[in-house]
Protein backbone atom coordinates (compact mmCIF):
# COMPACT_ATOMS: atom_id res chain seq x y z
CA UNK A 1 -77.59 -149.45 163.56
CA UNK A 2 -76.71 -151.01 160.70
CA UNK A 3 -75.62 -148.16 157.82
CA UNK A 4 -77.95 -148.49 155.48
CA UNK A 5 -76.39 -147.93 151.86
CA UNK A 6 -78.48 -145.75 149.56
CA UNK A 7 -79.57 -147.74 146.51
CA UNK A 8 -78.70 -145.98 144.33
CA UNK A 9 -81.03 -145.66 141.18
CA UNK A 10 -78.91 -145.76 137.52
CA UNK A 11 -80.76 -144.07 134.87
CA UNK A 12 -79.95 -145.40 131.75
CA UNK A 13 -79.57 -142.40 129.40
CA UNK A 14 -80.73 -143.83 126.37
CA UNK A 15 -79.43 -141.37 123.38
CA UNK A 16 -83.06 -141.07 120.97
CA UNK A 17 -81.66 -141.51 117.98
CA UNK A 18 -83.35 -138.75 115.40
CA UNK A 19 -85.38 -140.40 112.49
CA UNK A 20 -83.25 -141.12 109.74
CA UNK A 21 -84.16 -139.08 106.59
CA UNK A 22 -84.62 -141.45 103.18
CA UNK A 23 -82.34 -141.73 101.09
CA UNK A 24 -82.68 -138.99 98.43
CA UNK A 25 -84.09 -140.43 95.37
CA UNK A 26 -82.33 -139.71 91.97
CA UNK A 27 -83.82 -137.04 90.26
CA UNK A 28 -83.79 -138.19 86.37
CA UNK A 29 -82.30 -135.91 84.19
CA UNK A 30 -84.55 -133.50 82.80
CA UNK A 31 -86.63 -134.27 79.62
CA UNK A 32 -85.51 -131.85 77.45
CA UNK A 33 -88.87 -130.89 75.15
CA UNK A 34 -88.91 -131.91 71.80
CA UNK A 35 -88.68 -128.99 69.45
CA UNK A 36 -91.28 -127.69 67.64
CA UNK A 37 -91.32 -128.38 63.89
CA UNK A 38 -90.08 -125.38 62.53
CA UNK A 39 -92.55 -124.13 59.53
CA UNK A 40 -92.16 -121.53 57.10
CA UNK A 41 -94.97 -119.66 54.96
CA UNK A 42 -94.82 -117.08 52.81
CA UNK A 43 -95.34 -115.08 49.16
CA UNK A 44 -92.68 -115.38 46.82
CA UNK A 45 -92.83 -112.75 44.13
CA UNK A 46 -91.22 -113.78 40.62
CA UNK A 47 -90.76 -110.84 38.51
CA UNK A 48 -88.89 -109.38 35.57
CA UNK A 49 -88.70 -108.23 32.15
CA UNK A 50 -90.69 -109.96 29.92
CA UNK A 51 -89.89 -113.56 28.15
CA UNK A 52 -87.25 -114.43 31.07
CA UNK A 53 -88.82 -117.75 32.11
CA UNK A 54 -90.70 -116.82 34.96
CA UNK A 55 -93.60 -119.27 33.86
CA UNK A 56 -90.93 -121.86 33.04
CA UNK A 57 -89.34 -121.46 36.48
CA UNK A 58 -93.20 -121.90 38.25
CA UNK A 59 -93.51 -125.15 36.27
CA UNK A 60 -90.23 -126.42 37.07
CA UNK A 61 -90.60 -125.41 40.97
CA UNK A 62 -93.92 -127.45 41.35
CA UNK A 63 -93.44 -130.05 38.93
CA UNK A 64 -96.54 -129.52 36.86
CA UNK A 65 -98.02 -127.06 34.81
CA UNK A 66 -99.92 -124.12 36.49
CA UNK A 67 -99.11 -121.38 34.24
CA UNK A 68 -98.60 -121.58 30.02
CA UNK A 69 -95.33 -120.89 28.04
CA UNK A 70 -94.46 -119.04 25.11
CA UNK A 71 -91.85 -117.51 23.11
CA UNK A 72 -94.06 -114.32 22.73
CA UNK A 73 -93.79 -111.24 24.86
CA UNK A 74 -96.91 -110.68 27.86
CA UNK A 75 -97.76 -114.42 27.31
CA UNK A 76 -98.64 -114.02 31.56
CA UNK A 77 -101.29 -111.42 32.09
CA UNK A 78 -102.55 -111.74 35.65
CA UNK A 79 -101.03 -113.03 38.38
CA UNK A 80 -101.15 -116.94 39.00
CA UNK A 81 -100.35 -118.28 42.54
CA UNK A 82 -98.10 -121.82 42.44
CA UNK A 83 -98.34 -123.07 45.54
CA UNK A 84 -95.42 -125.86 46.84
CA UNK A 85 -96.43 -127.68 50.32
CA UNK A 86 -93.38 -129.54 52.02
CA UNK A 87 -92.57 -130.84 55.72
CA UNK A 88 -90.93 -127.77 56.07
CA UNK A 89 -93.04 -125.16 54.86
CA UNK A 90 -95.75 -124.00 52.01
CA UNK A 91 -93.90 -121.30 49.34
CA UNK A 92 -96.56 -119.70 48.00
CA UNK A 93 -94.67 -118.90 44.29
CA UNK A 94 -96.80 -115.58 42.07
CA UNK A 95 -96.05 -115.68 38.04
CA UNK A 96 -95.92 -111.94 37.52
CA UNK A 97 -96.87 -110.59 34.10
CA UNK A 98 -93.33 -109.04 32.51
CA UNK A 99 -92.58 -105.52 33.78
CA UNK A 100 -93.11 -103.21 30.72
CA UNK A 101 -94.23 -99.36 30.46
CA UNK A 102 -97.82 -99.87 29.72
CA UNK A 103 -99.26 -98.14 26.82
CA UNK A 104 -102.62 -99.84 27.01
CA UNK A 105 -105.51 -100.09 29.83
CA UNK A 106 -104.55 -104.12 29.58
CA UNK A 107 -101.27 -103.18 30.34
CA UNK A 108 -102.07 -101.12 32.91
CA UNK A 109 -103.91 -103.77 35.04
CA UNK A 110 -100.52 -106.26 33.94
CA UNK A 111 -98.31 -103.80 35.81
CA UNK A 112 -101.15 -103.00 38.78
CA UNK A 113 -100.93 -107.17 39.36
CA UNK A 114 -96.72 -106.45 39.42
CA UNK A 115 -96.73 -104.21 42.13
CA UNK A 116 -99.02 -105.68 43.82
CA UNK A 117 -97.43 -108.87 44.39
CA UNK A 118 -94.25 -106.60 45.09
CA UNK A 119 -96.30 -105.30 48.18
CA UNK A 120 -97.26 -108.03 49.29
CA UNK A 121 -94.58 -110.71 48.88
CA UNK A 122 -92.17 -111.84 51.48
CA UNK A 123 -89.19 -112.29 49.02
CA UNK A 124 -88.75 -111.00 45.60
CA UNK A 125 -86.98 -112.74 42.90
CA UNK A 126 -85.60 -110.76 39.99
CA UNK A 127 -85.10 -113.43 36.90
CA UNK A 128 -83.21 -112.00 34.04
CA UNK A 129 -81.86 -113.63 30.92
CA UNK A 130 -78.10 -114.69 30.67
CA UNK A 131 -78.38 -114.55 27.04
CA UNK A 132 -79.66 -111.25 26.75
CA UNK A 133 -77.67 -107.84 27.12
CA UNK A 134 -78.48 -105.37 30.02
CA UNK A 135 -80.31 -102.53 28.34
CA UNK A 136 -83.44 -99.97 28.93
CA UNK A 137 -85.71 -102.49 30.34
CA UNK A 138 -83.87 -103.87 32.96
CA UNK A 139 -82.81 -100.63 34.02
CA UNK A 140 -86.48 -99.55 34.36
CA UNK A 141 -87.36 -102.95 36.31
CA UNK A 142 -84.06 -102.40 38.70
CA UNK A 143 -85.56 -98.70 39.53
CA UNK A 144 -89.26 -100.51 40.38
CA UNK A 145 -87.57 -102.73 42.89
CA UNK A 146 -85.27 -100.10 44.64
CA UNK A 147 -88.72 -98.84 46.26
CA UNK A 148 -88.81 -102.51 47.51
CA UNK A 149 -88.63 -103.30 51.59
CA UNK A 150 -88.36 -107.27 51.19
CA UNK A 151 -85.49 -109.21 50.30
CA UNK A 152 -84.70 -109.45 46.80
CA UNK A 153 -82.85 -112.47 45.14
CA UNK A 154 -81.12 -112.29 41.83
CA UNK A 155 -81.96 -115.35 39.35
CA UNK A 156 -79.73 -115.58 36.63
CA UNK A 157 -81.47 -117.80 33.92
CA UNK A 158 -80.35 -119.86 31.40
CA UNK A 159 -76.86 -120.32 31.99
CA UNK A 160 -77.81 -123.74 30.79
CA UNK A 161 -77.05 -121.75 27.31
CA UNK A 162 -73.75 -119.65 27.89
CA UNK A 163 -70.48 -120.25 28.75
CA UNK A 164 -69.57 -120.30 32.71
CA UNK A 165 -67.00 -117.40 32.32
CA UNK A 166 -69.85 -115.29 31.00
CA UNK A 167 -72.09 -115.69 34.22
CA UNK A 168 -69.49 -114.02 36.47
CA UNK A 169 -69.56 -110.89 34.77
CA UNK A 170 -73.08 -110.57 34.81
CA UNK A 171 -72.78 -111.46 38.74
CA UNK A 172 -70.26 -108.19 39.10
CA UNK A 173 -72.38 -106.02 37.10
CA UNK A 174 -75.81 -106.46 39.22
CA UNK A 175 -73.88 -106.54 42.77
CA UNK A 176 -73.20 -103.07 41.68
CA UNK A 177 -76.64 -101.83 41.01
CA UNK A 178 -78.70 -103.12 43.26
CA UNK A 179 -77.95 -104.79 47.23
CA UNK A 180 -79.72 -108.40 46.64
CA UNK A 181 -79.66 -110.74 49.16
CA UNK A 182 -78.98 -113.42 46.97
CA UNK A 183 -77.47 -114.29 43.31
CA UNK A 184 -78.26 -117.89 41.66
CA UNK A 185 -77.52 -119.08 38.74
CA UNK A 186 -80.41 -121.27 37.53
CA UNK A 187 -82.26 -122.69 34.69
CA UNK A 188 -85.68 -123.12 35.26
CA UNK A 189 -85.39 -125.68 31.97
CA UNK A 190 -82.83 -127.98 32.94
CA UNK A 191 -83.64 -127.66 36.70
CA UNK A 192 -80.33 -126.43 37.66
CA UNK A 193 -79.82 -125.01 41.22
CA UNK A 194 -83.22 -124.92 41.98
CA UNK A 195 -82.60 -127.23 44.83
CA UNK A 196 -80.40 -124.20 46.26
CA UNK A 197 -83.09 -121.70 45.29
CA UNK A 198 -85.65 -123.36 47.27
CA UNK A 199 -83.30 -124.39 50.30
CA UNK A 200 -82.48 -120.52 50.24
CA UNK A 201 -86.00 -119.26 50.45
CA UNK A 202 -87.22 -121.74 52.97
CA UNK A 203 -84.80 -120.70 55.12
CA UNK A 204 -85.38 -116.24 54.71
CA UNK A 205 -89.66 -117.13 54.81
CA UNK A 206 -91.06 -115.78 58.11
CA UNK A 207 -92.39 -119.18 60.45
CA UNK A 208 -96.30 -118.96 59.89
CA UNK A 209 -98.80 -121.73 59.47
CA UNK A 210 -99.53 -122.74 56.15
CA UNK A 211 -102.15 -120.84 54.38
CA UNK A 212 -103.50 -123.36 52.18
CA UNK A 213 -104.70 -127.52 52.16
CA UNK A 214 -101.58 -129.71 50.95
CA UNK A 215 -104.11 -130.23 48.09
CA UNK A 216 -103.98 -126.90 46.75
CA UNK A 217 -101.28 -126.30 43.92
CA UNK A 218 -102.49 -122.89 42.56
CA UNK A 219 -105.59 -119.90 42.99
CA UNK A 220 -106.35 -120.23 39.06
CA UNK A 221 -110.25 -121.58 38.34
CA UNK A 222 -110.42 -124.84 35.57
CA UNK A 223 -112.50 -121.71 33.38
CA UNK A 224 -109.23 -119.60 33.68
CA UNK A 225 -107.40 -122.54 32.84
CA UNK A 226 -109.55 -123.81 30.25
CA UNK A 227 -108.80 -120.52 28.44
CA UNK A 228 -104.99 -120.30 29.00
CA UNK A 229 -104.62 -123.41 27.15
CA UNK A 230 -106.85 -122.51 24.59
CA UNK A 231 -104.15 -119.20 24.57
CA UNK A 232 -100.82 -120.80 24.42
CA UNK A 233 -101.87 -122.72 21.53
CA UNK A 234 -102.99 -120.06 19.34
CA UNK A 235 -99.94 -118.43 20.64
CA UNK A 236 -97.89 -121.01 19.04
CA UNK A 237 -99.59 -120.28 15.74
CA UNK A 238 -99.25 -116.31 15.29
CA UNK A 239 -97.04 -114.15 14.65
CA UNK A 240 -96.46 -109.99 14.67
CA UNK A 241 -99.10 -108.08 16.76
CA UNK A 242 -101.25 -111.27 17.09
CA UNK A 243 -100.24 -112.00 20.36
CA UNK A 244 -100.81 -108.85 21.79
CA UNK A 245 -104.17 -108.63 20.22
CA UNK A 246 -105.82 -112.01 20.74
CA UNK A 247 -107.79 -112.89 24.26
CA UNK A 248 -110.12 -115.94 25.13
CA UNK A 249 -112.95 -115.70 26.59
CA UNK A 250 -114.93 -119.22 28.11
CA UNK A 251 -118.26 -118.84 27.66
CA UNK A 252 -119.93 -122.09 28.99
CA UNK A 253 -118.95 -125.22 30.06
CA UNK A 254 -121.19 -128.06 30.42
CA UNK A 255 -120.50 -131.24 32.35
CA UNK A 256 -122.89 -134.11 31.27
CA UNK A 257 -122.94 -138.26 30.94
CA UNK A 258 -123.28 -139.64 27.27
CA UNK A 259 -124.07 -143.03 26.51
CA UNK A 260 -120.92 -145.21 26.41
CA UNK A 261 -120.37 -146.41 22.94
CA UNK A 262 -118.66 -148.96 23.73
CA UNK A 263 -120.24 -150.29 26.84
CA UNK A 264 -124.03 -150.97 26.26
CA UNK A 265 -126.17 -149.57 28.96
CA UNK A 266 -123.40 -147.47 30.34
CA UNK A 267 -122.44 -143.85 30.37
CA UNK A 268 -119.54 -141.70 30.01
CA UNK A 269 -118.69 -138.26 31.65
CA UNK A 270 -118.05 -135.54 28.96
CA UNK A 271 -117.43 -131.85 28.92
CA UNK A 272 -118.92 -129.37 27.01
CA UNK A 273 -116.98 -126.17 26.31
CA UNK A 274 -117.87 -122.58 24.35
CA UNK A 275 -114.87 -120.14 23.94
CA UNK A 276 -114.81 -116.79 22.21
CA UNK A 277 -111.70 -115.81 20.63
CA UNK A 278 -111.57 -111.88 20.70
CA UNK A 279 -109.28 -109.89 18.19
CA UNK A 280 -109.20 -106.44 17.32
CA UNK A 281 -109.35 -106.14 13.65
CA UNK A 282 -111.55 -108.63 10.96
CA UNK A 283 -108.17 -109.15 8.93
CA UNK A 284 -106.85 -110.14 12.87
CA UNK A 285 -110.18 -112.63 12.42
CA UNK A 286 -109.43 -114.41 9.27
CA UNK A 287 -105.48 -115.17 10.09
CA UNK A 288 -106.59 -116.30 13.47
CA UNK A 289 -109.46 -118.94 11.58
CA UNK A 290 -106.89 -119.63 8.92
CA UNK A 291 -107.46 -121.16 5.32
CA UNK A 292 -110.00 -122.98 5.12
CA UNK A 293 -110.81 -122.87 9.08
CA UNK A 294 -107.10 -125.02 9.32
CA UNK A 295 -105.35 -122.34 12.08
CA UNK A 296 -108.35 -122.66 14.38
CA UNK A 297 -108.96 -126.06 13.47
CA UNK A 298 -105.84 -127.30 14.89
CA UNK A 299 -105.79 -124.76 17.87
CA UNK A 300 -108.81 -126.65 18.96
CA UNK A 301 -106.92 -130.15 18.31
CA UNK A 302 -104.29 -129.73 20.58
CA UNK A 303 -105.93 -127.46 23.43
CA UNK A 304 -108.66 -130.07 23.50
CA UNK A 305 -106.31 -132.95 23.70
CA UNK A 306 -104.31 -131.19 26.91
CA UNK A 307 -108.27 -130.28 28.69
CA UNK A 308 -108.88 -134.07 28.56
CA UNK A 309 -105.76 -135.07 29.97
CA UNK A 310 -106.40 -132.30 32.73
CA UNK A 311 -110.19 -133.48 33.39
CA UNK A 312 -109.80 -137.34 32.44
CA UNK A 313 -112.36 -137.94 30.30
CA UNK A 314 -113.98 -136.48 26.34
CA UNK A 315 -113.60 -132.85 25.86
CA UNK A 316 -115.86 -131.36 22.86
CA UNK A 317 -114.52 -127.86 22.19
CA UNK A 318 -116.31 -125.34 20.20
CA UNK A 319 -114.23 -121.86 19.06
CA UNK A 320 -115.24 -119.15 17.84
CA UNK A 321 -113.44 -115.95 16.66
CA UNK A 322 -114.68 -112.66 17.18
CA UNK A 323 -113.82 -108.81 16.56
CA UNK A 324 -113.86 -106.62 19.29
CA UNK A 325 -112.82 -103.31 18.57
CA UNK A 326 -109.90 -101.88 20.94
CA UNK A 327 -111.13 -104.63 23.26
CA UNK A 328 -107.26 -103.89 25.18
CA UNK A 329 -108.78 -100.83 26.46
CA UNK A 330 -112.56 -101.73 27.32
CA UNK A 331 -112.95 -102.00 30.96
CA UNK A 332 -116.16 -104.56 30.42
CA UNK A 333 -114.19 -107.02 28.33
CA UNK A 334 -111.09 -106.96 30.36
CA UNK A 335 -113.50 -107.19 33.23
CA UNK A 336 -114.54 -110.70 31.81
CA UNK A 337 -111.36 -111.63 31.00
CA UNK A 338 -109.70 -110.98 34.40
CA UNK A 339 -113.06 -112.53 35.74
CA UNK A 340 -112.54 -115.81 34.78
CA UNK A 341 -109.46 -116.31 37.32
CA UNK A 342 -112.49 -117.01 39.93
């Protein structure tokens, strides 16, 4: 019999190929997130002896008025917030009244607003005068600050006025006395360094929110205003212990439309303002009203003159000057005073 061959079966080994993984996409580099504007907030306490230009300096910093200027000692007797919004951050400067030893209740409540804003302030800048020689006073105002936890900057003013080589000796004598953070030179007049002052702040304020609208330059009410103008002109006027002696007080102020003169059938806003001038003594009276009515006369001119460019339209101002006995040490009239500030 035939041999019969054994078919033989091939298996095919086919290899099963494992699924290919896909390609790895490309991760794209990481977004790095965009940083967070930075913004700083904070009090700025300007302090010193009195008649250094710390009202100047407020001016100068915001570029308008928010606090009057004189040549006469304790022209600033409350505090007055000056308030500078950038992209950066909102410095929140306070005009202190000029650290004295109070011999007065008004005093008193002049130093009181002093240490508070010390308290209270993020930063403390000490302005002193490059003209003037170191003496009592500053010694008095150095030993205030040494019970000071903020940072304290050094503002050397008006070295618009003296010679370079007379700024660095002033420099050496302070770094002695007292560890500041920082010493500028400035003048709050002629603007110079503020640029650095502010830069330098900015950069020490703690990063907070800001603490008031972008509209808001300063804390002071248009009645406290009203009769700080009405101050700094009579200021300008007096002489001796006037200036110590003399307060306004705003009594009423009426807002009201008047017909238009000049436009038939139209009307015109107009403001309606009462002050009381208080002095001390009836001779204090009569130099304050002048021969003939002339000193108050033209006190009224020119403060009525700056309330219309402040409110835009007529002013009619009404003064009137009246003795108050000691008024520097009554607690009601001070009261009204103070109470003005809103």
């Amino acid at each position: 019999m035939p041999r019969t061959a054994k078919k033989e079966t091939a298996t095919s080994k086919v290899a099963t190929a494992k699924p290919a993984k896909p390609a790895a996409k490309k991760r794209a580099p990481a977004r790095k997130a965009a940083p967070k504007p930075v913004f700083k907030t904070g009090y700025v306490a300007l302090v010193g002896r009195p008649n250094t230009g710390k009202s100047t300096l407020i001016n100068a910093l915001l570029g308008q008025k928010v606090a009057i200027v004189s040549d006469k000692p304790q022209t600033t007797r409350i505090s007055i917030l000056g308030i500078k919004t950038t992209d950066k951050g909102q410095t929140v400067f306070v005009d202190n009244p000029g650290i004295h030893k109070p011999l007065h209740t008004l005093n008193k409540r002049m130093m009181n607003f002093v240490y508070s804003s010390l308290e209270t302030s993020d930063v403390v800048c000490l302005l002193i005068d490059a003209t003037e020689k170191f003496g009592h006073g500053d010694e008095y105002v150095l030993e205030i600050l040494h019970r000071v936890k903020t940072p304290v900057f050094l503002l050397i003013n008006k070295v618009d006025v003296v010679r370079k080589d007379k700024v660095l000796p002033i420099i050496d004598h302070y770094k002695d006395l007292f560890p500041f953070r920082e010493i500028v030179p400035i003048s709050a007049l002629k603007g110079i360094n503020l640029d650095v002052l502010e830069k330098l702040l900015t950069e020490i304020l703690p990063l907070a929110p800001k603490l008031y609208s972008d509209e808001e330059i300063s804390d002071q009410s248009e009645r406290f205003l009203f009769a700080e103008i009405i101050r700094e002109k009579i200021l300008k006027y007096v002489t001796e212990e006037l200036p110590f002696v003399t307060a306004v007080y705003i009594e009423t102020i009426e807002k009201k439309e008047q017909a238009d003169w000049k436009k038939e059938g139209e009307t015109r806003p107009v403001t309606l303002i009462r002050a009381s001038i208080f002095v001390e003594k009836d001779n204090h009276r009569k130099i304050v009203i002048g021969r003939h009515g002339s000193l108050v006369k033209q006190v009224g001119i020119e403060a009525r003159r700056e309330i219309e460019e402040h409110v835009g339209h007529k002013v009619y101002l009404d003064l009137q000057v009246r003795v108050r006995e000691h008024w520097r040490d009554s607690e009601d009239v001070l009261d009204l005073i103070e109470g003005q500030k809103g």
